[in-house]
Protein backbone atom coordinates (compact mmCIF):
# COMPACT_ATOMS: atom_id res chain seq x y z
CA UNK A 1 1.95 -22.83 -21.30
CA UNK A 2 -0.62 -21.37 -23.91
CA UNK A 3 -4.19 -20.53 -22.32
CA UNK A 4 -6.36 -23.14 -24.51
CA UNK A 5 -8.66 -20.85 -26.41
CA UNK A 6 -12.46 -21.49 -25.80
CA UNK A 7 -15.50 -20.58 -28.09
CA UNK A 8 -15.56 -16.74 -29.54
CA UNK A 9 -17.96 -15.09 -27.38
CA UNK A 10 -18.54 -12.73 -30.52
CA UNK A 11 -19.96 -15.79 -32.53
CA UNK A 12 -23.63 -16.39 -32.46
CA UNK A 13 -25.09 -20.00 -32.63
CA UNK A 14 -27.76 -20.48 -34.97
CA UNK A 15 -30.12 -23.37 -35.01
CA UNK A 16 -29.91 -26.06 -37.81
CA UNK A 17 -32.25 -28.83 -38.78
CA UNK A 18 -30.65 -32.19 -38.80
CA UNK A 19 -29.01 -33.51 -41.18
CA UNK A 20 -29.76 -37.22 -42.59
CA UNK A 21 -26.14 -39.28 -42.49
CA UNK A 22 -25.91 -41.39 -45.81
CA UNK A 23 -24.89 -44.65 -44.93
CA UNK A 24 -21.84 -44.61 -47.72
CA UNK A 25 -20.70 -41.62 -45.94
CA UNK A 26 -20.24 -43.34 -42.74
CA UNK A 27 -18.74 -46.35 -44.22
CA UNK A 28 -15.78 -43.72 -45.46
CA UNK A 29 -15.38 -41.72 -42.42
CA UNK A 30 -14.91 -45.56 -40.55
CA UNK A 31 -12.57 -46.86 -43.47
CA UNK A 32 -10.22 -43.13 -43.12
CA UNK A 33 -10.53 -44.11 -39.55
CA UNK A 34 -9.04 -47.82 -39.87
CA UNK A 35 -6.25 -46.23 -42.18
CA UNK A 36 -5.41 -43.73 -39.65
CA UNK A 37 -5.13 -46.54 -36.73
CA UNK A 38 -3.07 -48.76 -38.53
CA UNK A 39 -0.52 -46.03 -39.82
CA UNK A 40 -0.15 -45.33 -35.67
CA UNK A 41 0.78 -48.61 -35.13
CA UNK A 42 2.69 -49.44 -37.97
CA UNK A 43 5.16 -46.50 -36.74
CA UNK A 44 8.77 -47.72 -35.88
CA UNK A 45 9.02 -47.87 -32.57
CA UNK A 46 11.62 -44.80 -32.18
CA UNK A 47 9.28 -42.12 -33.37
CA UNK A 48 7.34 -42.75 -30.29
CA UNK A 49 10.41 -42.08 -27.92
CA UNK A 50 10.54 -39.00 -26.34
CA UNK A 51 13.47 -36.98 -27.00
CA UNK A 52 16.30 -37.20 -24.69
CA UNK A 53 17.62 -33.97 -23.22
CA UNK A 54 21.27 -32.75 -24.68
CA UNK A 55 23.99 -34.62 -23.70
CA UNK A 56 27.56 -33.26 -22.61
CA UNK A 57 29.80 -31.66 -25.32
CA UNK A 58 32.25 -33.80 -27.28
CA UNK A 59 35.92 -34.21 -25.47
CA UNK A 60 37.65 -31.54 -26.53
CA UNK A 61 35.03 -29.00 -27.65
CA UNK A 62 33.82 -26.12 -24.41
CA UNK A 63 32.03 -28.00 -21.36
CA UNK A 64 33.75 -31.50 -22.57
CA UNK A 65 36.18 -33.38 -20.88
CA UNK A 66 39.83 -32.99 -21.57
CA UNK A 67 42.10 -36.22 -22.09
CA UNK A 68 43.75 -36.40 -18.41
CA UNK A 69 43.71 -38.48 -15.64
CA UNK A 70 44.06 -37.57 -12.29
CA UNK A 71 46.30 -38.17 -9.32
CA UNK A 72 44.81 -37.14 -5.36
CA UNK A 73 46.32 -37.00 -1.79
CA UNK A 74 44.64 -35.52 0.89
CA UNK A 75 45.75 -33.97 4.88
CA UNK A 76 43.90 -33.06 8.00
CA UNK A 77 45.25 -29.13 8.23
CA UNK A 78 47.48 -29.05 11.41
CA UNK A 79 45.47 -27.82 14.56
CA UNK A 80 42.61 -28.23 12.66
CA UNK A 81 40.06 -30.94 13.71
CA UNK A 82 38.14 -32.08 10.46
CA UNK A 83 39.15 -30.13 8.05
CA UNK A 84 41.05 -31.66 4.91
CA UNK A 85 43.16 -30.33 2.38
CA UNK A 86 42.18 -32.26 -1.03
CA UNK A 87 44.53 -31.64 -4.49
CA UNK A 88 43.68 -33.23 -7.59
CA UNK A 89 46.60 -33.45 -9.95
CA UNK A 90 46.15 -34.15 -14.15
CA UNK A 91 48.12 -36.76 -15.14
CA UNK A 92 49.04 -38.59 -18.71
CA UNK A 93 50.61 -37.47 -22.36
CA UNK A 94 47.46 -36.01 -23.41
CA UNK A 95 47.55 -32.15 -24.92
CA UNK A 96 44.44 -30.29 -22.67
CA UNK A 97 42.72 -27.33 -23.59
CA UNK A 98 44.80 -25.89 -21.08
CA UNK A 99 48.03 -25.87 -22.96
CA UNK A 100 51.35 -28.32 -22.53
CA UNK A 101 50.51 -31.63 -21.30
CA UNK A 102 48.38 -33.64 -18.69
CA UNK A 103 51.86 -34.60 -16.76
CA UNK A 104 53.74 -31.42 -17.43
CA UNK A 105 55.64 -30.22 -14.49
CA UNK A 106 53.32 -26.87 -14.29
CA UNK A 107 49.66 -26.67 -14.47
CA UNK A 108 47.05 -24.28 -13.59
CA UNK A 109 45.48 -24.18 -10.40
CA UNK A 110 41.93 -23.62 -9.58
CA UNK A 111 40.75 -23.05 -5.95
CA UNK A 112 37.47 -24.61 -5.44
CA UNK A 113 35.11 -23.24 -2.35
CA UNK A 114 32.70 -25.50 -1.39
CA UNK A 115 28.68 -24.94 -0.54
CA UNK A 116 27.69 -25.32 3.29
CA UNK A 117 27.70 -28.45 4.87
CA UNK A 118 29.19 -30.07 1.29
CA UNK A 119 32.54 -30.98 3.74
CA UNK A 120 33.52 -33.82 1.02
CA UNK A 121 34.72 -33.13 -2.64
CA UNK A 122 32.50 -36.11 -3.80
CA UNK A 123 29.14 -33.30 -3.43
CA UNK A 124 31.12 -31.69 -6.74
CA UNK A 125 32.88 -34.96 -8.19
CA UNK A 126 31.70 -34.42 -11.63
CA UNK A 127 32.74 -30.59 -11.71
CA UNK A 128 36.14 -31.51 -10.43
CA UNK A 129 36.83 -34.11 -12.56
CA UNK A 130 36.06 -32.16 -15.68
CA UNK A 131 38.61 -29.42 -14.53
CA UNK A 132 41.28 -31.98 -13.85
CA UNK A 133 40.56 -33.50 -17.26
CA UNK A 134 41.13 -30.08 -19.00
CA UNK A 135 44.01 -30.35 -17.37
CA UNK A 136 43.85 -27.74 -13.66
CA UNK A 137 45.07 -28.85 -10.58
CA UNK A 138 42.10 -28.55 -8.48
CA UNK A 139 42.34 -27.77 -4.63
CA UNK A 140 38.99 -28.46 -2.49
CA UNK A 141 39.13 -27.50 1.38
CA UNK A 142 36.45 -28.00 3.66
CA UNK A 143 35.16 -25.83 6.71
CA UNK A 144 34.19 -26.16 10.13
CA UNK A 145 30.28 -26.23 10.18
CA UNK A 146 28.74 -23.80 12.55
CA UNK A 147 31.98 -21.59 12.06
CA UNK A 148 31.41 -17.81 11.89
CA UNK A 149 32.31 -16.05 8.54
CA UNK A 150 35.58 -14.87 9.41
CA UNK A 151 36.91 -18.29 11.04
CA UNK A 152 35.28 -20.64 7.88
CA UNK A 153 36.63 -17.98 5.37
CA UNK A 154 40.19 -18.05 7.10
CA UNK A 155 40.40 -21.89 7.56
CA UNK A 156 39.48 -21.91 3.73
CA UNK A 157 41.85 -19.25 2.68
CA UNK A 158 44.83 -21.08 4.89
CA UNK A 159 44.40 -24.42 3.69
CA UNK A 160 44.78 -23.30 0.05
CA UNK A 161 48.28 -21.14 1.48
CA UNK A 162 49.26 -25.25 2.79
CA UNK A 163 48.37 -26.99 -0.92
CA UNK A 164 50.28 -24.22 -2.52
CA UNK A 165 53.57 -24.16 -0.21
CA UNK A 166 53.07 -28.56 -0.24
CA UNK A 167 52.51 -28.65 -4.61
CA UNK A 168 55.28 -26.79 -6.06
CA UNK A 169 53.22 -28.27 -9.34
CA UNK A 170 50.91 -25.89 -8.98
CA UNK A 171 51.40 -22.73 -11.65
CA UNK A 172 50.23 -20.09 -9.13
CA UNK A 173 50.72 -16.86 -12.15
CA UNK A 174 47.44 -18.78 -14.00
CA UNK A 175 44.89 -19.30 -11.21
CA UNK A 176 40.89 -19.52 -10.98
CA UNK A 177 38.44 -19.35 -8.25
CA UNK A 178 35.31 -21.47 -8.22
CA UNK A 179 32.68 -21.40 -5.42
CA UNK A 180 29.25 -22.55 -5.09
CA UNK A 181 26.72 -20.90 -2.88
CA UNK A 182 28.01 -20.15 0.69
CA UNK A 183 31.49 -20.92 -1.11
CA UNK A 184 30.39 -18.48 -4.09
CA UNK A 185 30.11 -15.59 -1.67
CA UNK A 186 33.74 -16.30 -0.34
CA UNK A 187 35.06 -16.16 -3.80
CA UNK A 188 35.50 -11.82 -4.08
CA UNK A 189 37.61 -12.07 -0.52
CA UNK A 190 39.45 -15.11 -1.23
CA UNK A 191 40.73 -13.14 -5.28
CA UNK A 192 41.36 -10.46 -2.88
CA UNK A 193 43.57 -12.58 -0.55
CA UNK A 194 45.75 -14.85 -3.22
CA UNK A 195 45.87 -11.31 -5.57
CA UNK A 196 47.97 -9.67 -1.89
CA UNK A 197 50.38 -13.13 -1.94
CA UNK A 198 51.10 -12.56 -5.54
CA UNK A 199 48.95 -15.37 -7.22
CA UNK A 200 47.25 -14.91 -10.90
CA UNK A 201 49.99 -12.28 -11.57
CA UNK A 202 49.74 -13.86 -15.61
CA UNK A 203 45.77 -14.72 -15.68
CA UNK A 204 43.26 -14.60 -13.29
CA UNK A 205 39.16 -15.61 -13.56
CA UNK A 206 36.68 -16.64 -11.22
CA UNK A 207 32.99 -17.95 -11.58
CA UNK A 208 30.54 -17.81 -8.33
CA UNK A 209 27.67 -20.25 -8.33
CA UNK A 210 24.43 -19.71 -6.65
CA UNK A 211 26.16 -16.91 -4.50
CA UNK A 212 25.48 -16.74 -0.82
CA UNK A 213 26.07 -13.76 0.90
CA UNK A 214 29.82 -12.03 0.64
CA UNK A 215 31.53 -11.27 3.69
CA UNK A 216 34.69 -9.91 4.80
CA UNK A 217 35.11 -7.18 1.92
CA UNK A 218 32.83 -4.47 2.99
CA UNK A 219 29.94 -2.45 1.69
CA UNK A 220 30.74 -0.92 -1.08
CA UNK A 221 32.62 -1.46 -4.59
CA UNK A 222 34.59 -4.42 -4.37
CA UNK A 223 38.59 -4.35 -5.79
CA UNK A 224 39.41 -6.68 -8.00
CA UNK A 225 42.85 -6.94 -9.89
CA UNK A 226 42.79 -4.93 -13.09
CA UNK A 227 43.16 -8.25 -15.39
CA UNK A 228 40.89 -10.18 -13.81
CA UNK A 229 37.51 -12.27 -15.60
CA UNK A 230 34.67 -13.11 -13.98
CA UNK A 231 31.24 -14.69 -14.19
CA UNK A 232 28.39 -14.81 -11.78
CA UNK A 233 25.75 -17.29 -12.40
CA UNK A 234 22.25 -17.48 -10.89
CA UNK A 235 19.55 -20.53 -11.41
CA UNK A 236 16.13 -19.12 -12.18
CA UNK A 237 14.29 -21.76 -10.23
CA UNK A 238 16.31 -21.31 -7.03
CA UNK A 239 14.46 -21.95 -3.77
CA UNK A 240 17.54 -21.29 -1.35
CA UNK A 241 19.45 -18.38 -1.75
CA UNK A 242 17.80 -15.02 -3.67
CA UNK A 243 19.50 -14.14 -7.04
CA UNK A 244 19.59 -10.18 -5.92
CA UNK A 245 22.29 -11.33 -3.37
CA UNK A 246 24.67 -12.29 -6.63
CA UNK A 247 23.37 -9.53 -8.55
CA UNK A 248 24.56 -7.47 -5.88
CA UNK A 249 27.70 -8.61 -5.81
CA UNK A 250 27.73 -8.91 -9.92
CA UNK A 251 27.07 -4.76 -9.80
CA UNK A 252 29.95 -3.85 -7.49
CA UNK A 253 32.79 -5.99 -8.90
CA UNK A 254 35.55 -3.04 -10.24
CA UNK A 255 35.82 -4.47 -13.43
CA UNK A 256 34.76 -3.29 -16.89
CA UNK A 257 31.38 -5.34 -18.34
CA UNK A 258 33.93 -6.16 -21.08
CA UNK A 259 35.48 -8.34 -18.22
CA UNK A 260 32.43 -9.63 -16.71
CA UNK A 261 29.54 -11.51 -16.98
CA UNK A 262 26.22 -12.71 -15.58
CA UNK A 263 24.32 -15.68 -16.81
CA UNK A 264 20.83 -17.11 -15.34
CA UNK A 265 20.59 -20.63 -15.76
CA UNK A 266 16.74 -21.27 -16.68
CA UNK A 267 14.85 -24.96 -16.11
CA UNK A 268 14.20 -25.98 -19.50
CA UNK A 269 10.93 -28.35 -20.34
CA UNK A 270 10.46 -30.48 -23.23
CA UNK A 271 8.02 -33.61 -24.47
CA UNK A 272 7.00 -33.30 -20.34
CA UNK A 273 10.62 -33.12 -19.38
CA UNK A 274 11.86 -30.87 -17.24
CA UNK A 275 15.60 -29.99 -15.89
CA UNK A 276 15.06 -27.53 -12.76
CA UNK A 277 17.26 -25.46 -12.48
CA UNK A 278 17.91 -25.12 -8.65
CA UNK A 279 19.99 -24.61 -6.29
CA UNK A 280 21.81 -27.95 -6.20
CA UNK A 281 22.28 -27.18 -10.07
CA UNK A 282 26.29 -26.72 -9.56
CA UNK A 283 26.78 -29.75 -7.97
CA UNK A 284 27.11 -33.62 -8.73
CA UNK A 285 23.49 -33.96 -8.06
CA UNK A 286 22.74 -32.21 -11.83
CA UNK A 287 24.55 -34.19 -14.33
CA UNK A 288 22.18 -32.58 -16.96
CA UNK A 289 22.85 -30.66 -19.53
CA UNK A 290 22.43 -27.22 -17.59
CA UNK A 291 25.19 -28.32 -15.77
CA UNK A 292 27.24 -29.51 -18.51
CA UNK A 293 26.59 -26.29 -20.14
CA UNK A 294 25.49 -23.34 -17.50
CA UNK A 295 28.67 -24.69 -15.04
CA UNK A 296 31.06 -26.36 -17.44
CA UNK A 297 31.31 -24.82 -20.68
CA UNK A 298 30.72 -21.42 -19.57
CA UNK A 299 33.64 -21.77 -16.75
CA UNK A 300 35.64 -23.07 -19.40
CA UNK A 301 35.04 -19.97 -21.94
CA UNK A 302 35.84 -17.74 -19.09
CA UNK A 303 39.21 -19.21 -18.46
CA UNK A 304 40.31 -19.60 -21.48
CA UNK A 305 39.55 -16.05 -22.34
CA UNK A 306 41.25 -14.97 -19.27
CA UNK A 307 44.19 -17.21 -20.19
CA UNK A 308 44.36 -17.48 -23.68
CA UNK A 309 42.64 -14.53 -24.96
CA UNK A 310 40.13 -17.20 -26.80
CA UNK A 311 36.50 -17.61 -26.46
CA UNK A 312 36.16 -14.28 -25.06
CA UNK A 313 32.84 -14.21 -27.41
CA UNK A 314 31.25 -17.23 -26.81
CA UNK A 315 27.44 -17.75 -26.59
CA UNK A 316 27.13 -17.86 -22.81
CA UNK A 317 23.21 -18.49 -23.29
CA UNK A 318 23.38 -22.21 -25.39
CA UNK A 319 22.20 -24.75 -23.71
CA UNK A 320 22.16 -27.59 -26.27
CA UNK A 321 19.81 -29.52 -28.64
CA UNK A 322 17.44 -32.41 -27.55
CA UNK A 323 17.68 -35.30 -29.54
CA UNK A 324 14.85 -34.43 -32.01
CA UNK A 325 16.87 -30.98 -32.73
CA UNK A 326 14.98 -28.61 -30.29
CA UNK A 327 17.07 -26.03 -28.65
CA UNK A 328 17.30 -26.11 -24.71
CA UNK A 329 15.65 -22.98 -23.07
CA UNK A 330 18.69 -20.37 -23.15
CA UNK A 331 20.53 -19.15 -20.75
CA UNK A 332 20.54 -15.21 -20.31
CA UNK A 333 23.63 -13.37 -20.13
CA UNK A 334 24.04 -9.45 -19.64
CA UNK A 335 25.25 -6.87 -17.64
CA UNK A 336 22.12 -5.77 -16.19
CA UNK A 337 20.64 -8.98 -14.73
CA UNK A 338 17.26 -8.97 -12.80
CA UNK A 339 15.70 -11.79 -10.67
CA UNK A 340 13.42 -13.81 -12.01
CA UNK A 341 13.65 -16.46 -9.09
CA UNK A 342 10.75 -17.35 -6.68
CA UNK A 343 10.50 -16.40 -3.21
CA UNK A 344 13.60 -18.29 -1.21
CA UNK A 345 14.93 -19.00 2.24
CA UNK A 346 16.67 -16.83 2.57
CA UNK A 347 16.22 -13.41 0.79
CA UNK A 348 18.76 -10.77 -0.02
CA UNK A 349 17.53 -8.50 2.36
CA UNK A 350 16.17 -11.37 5.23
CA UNK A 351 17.46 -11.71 9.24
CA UNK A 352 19.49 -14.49 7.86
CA UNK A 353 22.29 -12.62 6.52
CA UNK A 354 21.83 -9.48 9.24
CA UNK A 355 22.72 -12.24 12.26
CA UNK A 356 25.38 -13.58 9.85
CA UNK A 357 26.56 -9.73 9.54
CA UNK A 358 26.05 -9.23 6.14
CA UNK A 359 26.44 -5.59 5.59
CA UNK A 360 25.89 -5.22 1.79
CA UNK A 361 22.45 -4.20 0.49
CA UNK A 362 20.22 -5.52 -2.40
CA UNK A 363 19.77 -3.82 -5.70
């Protein structure tokens, strides 16, 4: 906000006798006055709605939804107590962004990693249904709360080994990783462990969310196969989880910059409107434009570009137009991302992640 700007200090007040008010003048200033009332009132009663914040892309175009339906079993993992195996399945005629058709018998996959504690798919409903529309097959597995690193990351990693050997729909040469906070962080190990069984051999992209801390693959430069895409994205007003921890990981992914991509999700403010963008910004609790744009379209462009080869150049930053034509605060995308969050809960460099056994630093 613009500091309102007071009196010149370098302007001298000077004294001046009083003027006399003609009574004809006053009877103009009132009759202006009148005029200017009744033209407020007389307005239709749209120009005095605020604007509404962008709404999600048209079906079809990036961030929309695709034309399929969707199909979903479900199993309790054997020997597991709790944990479920979820895959969502596109269904119909329709022609997705994805290629072929909703019901073909091959469709892309996309492993999905969930944030802590979010132990049902509903926490991301909106996210999944928008990649089933375009037409992925979407698998969601869940994780013992509590669970050390290396036991959630395992359960995680084998339940998406039993949705692949069980859905022999699933296209495993054109696969994507999604995760979202403690999820995000798993994403670099879990590329690592599908790239060793073979999977994403034709196309291969990942986006991390609101990245947690990244165990299991060291403390240095992290391998990545040589084809790979990926996108890291941060939300500027993020109270949890500090964006250096994503940066971190963001710096140390082997790929070229050509092949990857951080974007900061900023809370935009308009008319007294504001969309925070926090850390709860991936999941079904956004349903704002940020999310429609910051999550959706911009996971879209990345795997189509790893795909396809199209929208490789697409303007990571937009964020939409309100209804009265303003632009949405941008995004920023670039390869040398700072934080611009405030102070969080856990820091990149706090006890938190030491106890947890994080043993990667902070830029």
């Amino acid at each position: 906000m613009q500091p309102i700007d007071g009196p010149d200090p370098d302007v001298r007040s000077h004294r001046r006798a009083p003027r006399r008010v003609c009574p004809i003048h006053l009877m103009a200033v009132a009759a202006i006055a009148a005029l200017v009332l009744a033209t407020a009132w007389s307005q239709p009663a749209e120009a005095q709605t605020a604007a509404s914040p962008p709404l999600q892309p048209a079906p079809g175009q990036l961030g929309g939804e695709g034309p399929c339906g969707q199909s979903v079993q479900s199993w309790i993992s054997v020997g597991r107590v709790l944990q479920t195996v979820w895959v969502y399945q596109p269904t119909g005629s329709g022609i997705p962004r994805t290629g072929g058709t909703c019901g073909d018998a091959s469709r892309p996959v996309v492993f999905f990693a969930h944030g802590y504690g979010a132990i049902l798919p509903s926490s991301y409903a909106g996210l999944i249904d928008n990649l089933v529309s375009n037409g992925n097959i979407v698998v969601y597995v869940n994780y013992t709360v509590l669970a050390t690193p290396s036991l959630a990351y395992s359960q995680v990693d084998n339940g998406f080994g039993d949705a692949a050997s069980r859905t022999p729909r699933m296209d495993l040469d054109n696969v994507g990783y999604m995760g979202h906070s403690y999820g995000a962080g798993m994403v670099p190990w879990l590329v690592q462990r599908g790239d060793a069984r073979g999977w994403g051999g034709d196309s291969l992209w990942f986006q991390m969310n609101a990245s947690f801390y990244a165990f299991q693959i060291g403390s240095g430069p992290i391998a990545m196969p040589a084809h790979a895409r990926g996108l890291v994205v941060s939300h500027a007003d993020d109270a949890n989880l500090d964006a250096r921890i994503g940066i971190e990981i963001f710096d140390d992914l082997q790929l070229p910059d050509s092949q990857k991509e951080h974007v900061t999700v900023r809370t935009d403010c308009h008319q007294g409107t504001c969309v925070v963008a926090d850390h709860t910004l991936s999941s079904s609790s956004g349903e704002n434009h940020l999310w429609f744009y910051g999550v959706f379209r911009n996971g879209q462009a990345t795997a189509d570009c790893a795909r396809t080869g199209t929208n490789c150049d697409a303007d990571l930053t937009s964020m939409g137009t309100w209804s009265d034509g303003h632009p949405a605060t941008p995004a920023i995308a670039t390869d040398d991302p700072v934080d611009m969050g405030p102070p969080t809960s856990s820091e990149c460099d706090s006890l938190v992640g030491t106890l947890m056994g994080n043993t990667r630093g902070c830029p």
